[in-house]
N, C-alpha and C. Protein backbone atom coordinates (compact mmCIF):
# COMPACT_ATOMS: atom_id res chain seq x y z
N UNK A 1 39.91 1.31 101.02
CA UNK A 1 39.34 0.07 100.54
C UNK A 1 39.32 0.12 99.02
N UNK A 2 40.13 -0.80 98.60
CA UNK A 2 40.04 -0.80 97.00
C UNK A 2 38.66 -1.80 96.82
N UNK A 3 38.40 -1.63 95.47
CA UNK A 3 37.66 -2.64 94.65
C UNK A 3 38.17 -3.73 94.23
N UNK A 4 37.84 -4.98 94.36
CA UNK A 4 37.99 -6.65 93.97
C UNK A 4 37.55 -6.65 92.64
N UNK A 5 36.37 -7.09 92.45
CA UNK A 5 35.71 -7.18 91.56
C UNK A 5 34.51 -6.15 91.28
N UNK A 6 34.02 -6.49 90.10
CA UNK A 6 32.96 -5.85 89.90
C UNK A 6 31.92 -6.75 88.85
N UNK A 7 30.56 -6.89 88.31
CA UNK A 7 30.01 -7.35 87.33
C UNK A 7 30.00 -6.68 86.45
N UNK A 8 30.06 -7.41 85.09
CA UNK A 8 30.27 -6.82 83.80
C UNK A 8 29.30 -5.79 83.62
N UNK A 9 28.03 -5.86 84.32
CA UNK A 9 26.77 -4.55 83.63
C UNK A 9 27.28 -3.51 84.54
N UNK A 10 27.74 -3.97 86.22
CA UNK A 10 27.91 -2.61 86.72
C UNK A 10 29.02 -1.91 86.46
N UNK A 11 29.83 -2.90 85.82
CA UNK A 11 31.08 -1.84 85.32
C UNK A 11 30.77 -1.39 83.82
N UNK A 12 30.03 -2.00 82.83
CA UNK A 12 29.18 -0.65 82.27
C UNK A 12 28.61 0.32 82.37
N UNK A 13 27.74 0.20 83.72
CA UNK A 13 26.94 1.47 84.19
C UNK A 13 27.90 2.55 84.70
N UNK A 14 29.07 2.22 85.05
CA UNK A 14 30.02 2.92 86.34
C UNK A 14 30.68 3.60 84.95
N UNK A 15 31.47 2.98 84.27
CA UNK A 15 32.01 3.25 82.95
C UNK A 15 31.59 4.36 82.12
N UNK A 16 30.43 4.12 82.16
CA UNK A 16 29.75 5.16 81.14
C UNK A 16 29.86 6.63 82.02
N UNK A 17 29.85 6.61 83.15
CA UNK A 17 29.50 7.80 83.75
C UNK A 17 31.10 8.63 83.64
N UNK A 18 31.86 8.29 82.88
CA UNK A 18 33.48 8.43 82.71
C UNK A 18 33.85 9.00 81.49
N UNK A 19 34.88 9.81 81.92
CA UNK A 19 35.88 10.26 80.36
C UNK A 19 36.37 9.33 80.06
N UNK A 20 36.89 8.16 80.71
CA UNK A 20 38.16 7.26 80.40
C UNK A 20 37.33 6.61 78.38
N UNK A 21 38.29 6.76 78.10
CA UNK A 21 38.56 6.39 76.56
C UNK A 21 39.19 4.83 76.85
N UNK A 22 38.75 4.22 75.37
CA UNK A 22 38.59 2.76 75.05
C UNK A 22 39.55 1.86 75.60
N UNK A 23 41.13 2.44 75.71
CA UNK A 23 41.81 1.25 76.09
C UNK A 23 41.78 1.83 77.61
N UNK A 24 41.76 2.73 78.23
CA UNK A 24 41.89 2.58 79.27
C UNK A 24 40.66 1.88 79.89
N UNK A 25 39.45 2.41 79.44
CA UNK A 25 38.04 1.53 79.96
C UNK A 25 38.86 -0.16 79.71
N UNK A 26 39.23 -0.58 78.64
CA UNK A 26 39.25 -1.62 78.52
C UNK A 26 40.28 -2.52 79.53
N UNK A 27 41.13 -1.75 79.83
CA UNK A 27 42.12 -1.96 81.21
C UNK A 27 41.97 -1.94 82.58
N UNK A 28 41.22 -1.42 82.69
CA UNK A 28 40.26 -1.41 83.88
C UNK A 28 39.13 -2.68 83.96
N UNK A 29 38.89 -2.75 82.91
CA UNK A 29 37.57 -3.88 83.09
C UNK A 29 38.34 -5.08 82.85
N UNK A 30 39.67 -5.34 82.44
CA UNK A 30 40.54 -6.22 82.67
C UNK A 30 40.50 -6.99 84.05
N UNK A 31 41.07 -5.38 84.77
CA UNK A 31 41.25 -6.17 86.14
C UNK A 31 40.26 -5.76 87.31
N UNK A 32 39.21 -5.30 86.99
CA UNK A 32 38.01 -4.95 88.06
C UNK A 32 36.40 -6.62 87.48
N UNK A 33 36.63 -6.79 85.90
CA UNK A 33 35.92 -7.86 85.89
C UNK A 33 36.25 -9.00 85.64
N UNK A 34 37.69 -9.12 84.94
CA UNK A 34 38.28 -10.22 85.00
C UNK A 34 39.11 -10.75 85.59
N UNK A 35 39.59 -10.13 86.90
CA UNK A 35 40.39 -10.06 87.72
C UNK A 35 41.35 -10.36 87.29
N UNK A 36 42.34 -9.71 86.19
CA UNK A 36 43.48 -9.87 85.98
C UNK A 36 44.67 -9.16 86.39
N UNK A 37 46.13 -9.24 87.07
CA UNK A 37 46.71 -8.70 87.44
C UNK A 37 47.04 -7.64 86.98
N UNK A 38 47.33 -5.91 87.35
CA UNK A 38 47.37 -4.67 87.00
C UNK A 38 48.68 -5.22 86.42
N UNK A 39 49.47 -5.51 86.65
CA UNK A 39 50.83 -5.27 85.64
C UNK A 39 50.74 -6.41 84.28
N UNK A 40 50.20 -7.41 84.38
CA UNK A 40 50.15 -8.32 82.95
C UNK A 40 48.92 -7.12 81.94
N UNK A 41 47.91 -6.74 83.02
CA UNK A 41 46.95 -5.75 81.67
C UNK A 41 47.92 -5.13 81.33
N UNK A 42 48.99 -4.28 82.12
CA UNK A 42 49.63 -3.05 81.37
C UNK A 42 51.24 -3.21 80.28
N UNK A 43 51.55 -4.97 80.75
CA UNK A 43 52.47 -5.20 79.43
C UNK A 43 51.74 -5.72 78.43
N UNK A 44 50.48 -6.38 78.50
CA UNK A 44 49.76 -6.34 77.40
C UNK A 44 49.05 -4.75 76.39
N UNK A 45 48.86 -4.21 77.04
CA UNK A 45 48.71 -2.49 76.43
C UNK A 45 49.74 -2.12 76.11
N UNK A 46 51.11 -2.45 76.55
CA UNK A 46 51.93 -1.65 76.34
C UNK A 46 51.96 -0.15 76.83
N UNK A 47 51.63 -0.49 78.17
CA UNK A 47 51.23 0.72 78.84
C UNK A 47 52.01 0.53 80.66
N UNK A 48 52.39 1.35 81.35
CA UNK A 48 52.75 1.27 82.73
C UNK A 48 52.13 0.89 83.46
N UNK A 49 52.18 0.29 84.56
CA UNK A 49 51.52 -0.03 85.82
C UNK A 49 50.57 1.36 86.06
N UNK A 50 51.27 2.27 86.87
CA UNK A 50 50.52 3.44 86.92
C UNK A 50 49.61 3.88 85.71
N UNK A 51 49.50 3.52 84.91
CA UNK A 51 48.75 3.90 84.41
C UNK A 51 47.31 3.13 84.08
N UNK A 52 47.48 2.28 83.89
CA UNK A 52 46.53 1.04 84.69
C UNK A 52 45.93 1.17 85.77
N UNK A 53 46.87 1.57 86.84
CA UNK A 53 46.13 1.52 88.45
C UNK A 53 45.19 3.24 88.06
N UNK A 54 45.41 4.36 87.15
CA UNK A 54 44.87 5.50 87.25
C UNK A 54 43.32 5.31 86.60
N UNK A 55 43.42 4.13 85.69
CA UNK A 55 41.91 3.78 85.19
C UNK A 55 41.29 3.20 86.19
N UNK A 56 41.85 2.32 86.92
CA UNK A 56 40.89 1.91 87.55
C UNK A 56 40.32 2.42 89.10
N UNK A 57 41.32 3.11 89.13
CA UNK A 57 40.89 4.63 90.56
C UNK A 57 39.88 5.48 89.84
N UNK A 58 39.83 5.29 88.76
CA UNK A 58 38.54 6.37 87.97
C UNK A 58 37.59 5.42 88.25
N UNK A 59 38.02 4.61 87.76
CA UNK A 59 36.58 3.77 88.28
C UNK A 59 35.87 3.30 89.51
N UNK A 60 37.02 3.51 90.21
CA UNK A 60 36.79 3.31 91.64
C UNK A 60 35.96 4.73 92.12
N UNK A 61 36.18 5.50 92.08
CA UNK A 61 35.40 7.03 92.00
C UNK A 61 34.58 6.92 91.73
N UNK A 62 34.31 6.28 90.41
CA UNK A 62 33.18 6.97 89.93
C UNK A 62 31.55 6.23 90.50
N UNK A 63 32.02 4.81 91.03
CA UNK A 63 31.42 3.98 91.47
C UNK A 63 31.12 4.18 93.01
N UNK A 64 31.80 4.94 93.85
CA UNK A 64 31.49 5.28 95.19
C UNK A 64 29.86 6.52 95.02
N UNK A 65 30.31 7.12 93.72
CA UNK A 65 29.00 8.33 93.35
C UNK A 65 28.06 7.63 93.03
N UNK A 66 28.34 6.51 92.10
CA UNK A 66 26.98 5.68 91.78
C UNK A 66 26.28 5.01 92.24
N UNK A 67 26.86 4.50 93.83
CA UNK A 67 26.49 3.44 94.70
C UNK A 67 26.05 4.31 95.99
N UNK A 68 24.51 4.41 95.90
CA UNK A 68 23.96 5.10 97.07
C UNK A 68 24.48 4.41 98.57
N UNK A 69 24.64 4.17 99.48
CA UNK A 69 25.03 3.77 100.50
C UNK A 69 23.78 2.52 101.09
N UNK A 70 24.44 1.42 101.26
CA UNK A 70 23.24 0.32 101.75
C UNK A 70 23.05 -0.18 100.20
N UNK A 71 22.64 0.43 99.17
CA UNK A 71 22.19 -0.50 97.80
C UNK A 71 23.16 -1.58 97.60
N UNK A 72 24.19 -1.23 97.10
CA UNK A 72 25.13 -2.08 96.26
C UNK A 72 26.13 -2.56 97.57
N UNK A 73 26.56 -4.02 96.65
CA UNK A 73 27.43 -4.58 97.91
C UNK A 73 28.69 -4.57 96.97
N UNK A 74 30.22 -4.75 97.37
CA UNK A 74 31.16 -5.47 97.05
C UNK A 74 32.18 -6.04 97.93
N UNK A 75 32.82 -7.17 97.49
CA UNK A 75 33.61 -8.05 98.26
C UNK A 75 35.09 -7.08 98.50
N UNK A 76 35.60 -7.36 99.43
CA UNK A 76 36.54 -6.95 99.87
C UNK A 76 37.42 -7.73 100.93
N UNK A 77 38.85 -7.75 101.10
CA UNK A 77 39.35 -8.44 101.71
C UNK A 77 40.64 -7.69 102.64
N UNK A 78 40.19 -7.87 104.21
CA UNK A 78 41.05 -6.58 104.85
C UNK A 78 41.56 -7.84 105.86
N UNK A 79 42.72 -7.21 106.63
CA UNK A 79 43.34 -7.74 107.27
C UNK A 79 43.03 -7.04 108.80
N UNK A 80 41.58 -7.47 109.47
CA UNK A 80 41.43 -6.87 111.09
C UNK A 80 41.44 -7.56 111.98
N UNK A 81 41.70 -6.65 113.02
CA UNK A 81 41.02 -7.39 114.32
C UNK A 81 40.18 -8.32 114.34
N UNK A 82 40.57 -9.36 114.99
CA UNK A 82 39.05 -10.18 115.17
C UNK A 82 37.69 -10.35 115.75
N UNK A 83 37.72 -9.11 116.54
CA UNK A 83 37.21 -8.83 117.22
C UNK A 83 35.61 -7.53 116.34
N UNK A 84 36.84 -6.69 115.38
CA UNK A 84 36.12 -5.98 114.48
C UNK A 84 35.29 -6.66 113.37
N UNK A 85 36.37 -7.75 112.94
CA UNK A 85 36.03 -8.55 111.60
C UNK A 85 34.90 -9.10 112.22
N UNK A 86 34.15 -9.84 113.29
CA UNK A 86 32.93 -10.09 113.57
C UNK A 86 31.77 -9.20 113.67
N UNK A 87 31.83 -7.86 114.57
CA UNK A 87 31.21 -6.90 114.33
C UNK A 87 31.07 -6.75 112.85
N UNK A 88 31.92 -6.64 112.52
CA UNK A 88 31.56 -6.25 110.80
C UNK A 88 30.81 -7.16 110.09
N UNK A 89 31.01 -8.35 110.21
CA UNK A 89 30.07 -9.39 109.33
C UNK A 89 29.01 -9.38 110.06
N UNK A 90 28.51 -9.59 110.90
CA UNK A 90 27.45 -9.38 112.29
C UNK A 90 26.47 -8.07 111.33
N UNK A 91 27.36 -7.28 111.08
CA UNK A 91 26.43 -5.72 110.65
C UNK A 91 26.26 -5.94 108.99
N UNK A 92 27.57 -6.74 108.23
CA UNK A 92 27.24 -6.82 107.00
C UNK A 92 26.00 -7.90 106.65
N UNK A 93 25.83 -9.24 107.44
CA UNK A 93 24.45 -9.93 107.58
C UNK A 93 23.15 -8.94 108.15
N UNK A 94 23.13 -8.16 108.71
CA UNK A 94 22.11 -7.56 108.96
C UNK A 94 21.43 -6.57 108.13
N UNK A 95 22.17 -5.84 107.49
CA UNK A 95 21.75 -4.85 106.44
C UNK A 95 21.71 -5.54 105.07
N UNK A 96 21.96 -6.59 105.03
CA UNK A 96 21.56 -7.78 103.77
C UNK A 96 20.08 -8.20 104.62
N UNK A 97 19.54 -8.71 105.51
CA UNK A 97 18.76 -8.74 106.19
C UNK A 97 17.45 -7.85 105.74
N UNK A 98 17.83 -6.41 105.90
CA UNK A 98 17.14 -5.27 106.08
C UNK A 98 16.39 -4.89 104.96
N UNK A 99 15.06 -4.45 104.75
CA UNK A 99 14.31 -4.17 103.10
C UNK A 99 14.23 -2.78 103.69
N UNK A 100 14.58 -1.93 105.02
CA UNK A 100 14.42 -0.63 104.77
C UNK A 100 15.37 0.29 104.34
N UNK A 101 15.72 1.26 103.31
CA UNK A 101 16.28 1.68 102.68
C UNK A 101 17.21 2.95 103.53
N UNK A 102 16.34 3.64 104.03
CA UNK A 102 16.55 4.41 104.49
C UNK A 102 17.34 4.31 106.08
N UNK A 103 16.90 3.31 107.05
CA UNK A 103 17.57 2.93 107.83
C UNK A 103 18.61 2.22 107.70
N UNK A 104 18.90 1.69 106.37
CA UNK A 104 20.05 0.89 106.74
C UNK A 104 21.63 2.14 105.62
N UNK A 105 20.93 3.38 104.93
CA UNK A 105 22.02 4.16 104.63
C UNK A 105 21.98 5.01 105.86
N UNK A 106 21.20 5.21 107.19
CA UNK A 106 21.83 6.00 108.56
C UNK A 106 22.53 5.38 109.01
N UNK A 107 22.08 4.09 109.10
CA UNK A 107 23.76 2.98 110.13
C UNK A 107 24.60 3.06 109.69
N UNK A 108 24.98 3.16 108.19
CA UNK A 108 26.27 3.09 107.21
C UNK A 108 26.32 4.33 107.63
N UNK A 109 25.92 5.55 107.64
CA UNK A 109 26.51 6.67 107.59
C UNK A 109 27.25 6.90 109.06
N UNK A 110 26.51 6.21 110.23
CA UNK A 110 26.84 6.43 111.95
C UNK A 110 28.42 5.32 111.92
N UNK A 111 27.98 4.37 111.02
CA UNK A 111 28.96 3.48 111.32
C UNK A 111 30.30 4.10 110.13
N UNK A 112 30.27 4.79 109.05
CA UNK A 112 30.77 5.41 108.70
C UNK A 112 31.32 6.87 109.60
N UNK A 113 30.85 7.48 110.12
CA UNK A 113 31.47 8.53 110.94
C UNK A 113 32.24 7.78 111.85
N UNK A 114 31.93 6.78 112.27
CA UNK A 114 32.75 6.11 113.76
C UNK A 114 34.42 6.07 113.30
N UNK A 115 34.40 5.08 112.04
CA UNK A 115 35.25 5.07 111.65
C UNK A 115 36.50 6.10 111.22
N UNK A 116 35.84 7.29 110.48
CA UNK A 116 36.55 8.05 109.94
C UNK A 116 37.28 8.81 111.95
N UNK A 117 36.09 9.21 112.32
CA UNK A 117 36.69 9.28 113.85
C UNK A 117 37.82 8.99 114.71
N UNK A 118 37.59 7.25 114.14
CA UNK A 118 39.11 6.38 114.81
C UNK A 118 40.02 6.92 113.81
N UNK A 119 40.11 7.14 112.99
CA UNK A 119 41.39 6.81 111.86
C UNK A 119 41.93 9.14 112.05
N UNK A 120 41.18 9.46 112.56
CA UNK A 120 41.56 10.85 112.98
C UNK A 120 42.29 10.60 114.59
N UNK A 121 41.43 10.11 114.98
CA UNK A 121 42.75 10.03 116.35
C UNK A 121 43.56 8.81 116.54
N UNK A 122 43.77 8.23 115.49
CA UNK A 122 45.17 7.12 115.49
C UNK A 122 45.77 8.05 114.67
N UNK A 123 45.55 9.08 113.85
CA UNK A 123 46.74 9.71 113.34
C UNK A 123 47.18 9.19 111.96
C-alpha cells in the first residue's frame, strides 16, 4: 500500500524524523502533498524518476514508525474484491467510530495478521 496524500504538518512531522536533505524533502512533499506526478517533480529537479520514488519510500517508512496503529488515517485506493472492499469499509467506519485506543490497535493488529497470513499462502 503506497501513500496518496499526506497534510502539509504531517509531512513535516514525518520529514523531520529523516536524513533526506532539502531537495529531496522537497520532492517528496511535491508529490505526497501536492499530489504531483513523480516524473514532472523529477524533470523539474532535474533529477530521475527513481530517485524521486526513493524520497518518497523514505517517507513512506518513516511514517508507518510514526503512525501508531488505529491513530492516523490515510486514503488509499486498491483494486478488491467486493466482497472484501465492504468488509473493509464496514471495519474502516467502525474504528473511526471507536474512542478506545487500545482496542481498536488489537483489531488492526488481528486484522493485520489475517492478512499477512493470506498473502503467505497465495504465495
Amino acid at each position: 500500500m503506497r501513500l496518496k496524500r499526506l497534510a502539509p504538518d504531517v509531512f513535516d512531522r514525518v520529514a523531520a524524523g529523516t536524513r533526506l536533505g532539502d531537495q529531496a524533502r522537497d520532492m517528496a512533499r511535491a508529490v505526497l502533498v501536492d499530489g504531483r506526478a513523480q516524473v514532472d517533480v523529477a524533470t523539474e529537479h532535474g533529477m530521475t524518476k527513481q530517485r524521486v520514488s526513493l524520497a518518497v519510500a523514505t517517507i513512506e517508512r518513516a511514517y508507518k514508525k510514526f503512525s501508531p496503529p488505529g491513530v492516523s488515517a490515510i486514503r488509499v485506493e486498491l483494486d478488491l474484491p467486493e466482497s472484501l472492499a465492504l468488509e473493509l469499509d464496514a471495519l474502516s467506519k467502525a474504528l473511526a467510530r471507536s474512542n478506545d485506543t487500545e482496542l481498536k490497535a488489537s483489531v488492526i493488529e488481528k486484522v493485520l495478521a489475517a492478512a499477512r497470513n493470506g498473502c503467505k499462502r497465495l504465495g
